[in-house]
Protein backbone atom coordinates (compact mmCIF):
# COMPACT_ATOMS: atom_id res chain seq x y z
CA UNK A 1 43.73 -57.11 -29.53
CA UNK A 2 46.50 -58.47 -27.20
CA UNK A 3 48.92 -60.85 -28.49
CA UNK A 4 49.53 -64.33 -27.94
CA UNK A 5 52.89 -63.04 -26.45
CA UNK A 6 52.09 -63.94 -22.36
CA UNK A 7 51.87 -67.88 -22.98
CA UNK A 8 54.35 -69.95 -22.75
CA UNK A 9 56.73 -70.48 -25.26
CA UNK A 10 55.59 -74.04 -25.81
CA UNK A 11 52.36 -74.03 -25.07
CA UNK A 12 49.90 -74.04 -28.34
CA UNK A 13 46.00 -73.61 -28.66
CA UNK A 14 45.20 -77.11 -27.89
CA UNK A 15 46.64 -77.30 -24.57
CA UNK A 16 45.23 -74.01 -23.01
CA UNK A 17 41.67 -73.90 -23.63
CA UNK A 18 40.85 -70.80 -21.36
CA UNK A 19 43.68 -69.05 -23.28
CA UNK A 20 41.73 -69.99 -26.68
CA UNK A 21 38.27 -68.70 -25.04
CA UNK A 22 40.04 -65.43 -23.83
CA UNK A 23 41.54 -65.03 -27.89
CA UNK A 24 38.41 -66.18 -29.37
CA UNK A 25 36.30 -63.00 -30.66
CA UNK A 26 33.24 -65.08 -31.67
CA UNK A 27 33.57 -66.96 -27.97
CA UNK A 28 33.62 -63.33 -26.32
CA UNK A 29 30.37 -62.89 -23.90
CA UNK A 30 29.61 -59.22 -23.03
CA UNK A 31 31.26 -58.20 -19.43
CA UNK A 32 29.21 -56.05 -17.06
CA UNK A 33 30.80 -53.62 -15.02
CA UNK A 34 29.09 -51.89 -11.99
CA UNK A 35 29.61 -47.89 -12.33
CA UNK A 36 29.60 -46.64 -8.55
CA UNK A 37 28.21 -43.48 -7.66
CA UNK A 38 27.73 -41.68 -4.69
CA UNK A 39 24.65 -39.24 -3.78
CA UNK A 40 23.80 -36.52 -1.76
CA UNK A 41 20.58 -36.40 -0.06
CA UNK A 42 20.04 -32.96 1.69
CA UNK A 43 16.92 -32.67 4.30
CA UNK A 44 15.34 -30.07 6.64
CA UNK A 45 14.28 -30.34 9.77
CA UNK A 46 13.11 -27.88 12.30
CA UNK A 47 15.46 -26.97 14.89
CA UNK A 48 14.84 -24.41 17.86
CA UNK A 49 17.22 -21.78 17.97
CA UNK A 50 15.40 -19.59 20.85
CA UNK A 51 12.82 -17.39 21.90
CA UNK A 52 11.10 -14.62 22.02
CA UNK A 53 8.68 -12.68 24.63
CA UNK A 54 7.06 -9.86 23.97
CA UNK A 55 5.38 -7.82 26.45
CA UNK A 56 2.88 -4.90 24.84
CA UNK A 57 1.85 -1.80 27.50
CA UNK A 58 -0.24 0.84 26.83
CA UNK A 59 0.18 4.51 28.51
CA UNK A 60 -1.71 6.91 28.66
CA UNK A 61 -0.25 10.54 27.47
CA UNK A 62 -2.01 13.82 28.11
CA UNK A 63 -1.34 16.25 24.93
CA UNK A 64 -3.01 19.65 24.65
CA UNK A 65 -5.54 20.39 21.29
CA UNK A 66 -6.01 23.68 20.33
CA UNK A 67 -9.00 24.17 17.78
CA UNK A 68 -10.84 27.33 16.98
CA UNK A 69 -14.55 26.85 18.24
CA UNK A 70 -17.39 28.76 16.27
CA UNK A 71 -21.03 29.88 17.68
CA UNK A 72 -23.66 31.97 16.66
CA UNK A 73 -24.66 34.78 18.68
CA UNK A 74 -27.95 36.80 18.04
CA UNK A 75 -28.54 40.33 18.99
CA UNK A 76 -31.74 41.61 19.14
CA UNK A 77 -32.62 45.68 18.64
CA UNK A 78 -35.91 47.24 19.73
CA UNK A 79 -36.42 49.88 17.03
CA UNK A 80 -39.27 52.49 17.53
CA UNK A 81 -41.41 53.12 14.44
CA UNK A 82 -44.75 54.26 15.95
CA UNK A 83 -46.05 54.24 12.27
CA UNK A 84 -49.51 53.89 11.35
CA UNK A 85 -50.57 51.31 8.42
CA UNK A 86 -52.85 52.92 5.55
CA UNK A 87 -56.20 51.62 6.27
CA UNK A 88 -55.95 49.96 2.64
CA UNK A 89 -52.00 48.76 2.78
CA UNK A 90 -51.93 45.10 3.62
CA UNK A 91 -50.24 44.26 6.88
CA UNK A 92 -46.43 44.14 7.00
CA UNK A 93 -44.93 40.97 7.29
CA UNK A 94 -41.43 39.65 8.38
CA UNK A 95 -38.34 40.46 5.30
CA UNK A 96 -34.72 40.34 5.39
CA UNK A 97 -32.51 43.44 4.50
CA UNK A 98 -29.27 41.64 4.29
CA UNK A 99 -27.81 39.89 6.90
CA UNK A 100 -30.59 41.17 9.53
CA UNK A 101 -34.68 39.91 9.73
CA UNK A 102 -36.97 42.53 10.83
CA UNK A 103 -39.86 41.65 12.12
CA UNK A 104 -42.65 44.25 12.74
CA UNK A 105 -44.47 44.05 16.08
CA UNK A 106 -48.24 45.47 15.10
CA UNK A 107 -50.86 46.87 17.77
CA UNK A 108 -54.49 47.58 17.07
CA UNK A 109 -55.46 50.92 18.14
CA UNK A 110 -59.33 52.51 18.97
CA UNK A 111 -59.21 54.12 16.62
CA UNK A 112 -59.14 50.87 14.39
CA UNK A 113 -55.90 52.20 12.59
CA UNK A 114 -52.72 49.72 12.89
CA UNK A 115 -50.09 51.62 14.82
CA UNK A 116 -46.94 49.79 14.13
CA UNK A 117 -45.20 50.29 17.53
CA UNK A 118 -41.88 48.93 17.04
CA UNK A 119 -39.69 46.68 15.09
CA UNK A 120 -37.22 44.29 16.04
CA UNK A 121 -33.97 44.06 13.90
CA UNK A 122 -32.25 40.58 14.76
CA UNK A 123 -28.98 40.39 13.52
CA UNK A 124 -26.74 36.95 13.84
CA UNK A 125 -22.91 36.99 13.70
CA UNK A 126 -20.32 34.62 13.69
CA UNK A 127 -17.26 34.81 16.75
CA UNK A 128 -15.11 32.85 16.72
CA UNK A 129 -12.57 32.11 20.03
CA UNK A 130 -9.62 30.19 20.63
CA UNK A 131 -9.74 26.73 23.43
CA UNK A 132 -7.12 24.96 24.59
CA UNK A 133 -8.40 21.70 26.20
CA UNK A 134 -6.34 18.30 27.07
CA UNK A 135 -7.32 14.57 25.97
CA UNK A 136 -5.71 11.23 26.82
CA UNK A 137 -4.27 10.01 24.38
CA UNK A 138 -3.09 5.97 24.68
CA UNK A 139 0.42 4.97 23.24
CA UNK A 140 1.29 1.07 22.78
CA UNK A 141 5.29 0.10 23.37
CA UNK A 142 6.35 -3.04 22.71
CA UNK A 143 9.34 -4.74 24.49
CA UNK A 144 11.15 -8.09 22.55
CA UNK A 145 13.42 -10.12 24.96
CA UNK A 146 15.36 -12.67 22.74
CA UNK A 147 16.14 -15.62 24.87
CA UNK A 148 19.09 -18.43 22.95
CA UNK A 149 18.85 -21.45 23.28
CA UNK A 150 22.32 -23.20 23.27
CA UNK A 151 22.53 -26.51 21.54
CA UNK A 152 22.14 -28.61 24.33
CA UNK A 153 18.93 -27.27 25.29
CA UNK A 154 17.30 -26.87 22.07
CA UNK A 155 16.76 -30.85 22.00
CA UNK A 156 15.46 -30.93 25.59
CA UNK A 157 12.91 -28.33 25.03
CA UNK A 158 9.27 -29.29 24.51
C-alpha cells in the first residue's frame, strides 16, 4: 500500500478528499482494465495459376503376330478285303482300332453270300504350321501444354 508520502507536507485528510478516497481500502471500487489482443484470421480463396490443354491422338501401328495354327486333316485308305461273311456271322459294323475307324463297305452277291469288297481305314492327324499375319494395332499419346498465367492476368480471366 503506498504511503501518504506524495501529499503535501501540510496538507491532512480533511482537506484532500480524493486523496482520502484513493487511501481508503473499504472506499476502493474494482478497476477494469481492457486486455488487447490481436488475431489472425487466415482464408482461402481460389486463385488461377494457369492452364492446361491436352490434345489425345490415336495411331495406328502395324505389328506382326506369329501363332501356331492347328487343323485336322483326314486321310482316307481303300483297303481290299474281298472276304466273304459266314452265312450265320452277323454283318460287320463300323469299330475303331486306335486312332483309325474302319468302316467295311459290304456288297450282296448272287450267290446270296456277303462279299465284303473293301474297307476304308480313315485315319485323322493333327499338323500343325507356323503364320505370320499383321493387325493394326491403335496407340493413344497424349500431349500436356502448360500455359502460366502471370498475376496480372489471372484476375482478368473469366
Amino acid at each position: 500500500m503506498p504511503s501518504d508520502t506524495n501529499l503535501p507536507p501540510a496538507a491532512d485528510k480533511a482537506n484532500f478528499p480524493a486523496a482520502n478516497e484513493r487511501l481508503d481500502t473499504a472506499a476502493r471500487q474494482p478497476m477494469v482494465l481492457p486486455v488487447i489482443e490481436e488475431q489472425a484470421l487466415i482464408s482461402r480463396e481460389v486463385v488461377e495459376s494457369g492452364r492446361l490443354r491436352i490434345r489425345k491422338t490415336v495411331q495406328q501401328v502395324e505389328q506382326p503376330v506369329q501363332v501356331t495354327l492347328q487343323h485336322d486333316e483326314v486321310q482316307v485308305e481303300h483297303v481290299p478285303v474281298d472276304q466273304f461273311v459266314a452265312d450265320d456271322a452277323p454283318l460287320p459294323g463300323s469299330r475303331q482300332e486306335g486312332d483309325v475307324l474302319i468302316v467295311p463297305i459290304l456288297r450282296e452277291v448272287v450267290v446270296t453270300r456277303v462279299l465284303i469288297v473293301e474297307e476304308l481305314h480313315i485315319s485323322k492327324r493333327v499338323v500343325e504350321e507356323d503364320f505370320t499375319s499383321t493387325v493394326q494395332l491403335r496407340q493413344e499419346q497424349i500431349q500436356v501444354e502448360r500455359d502460366s498465367l502471370t498475376p496480372d492476368s489471372a484476375g482478368n480471366t473469366p
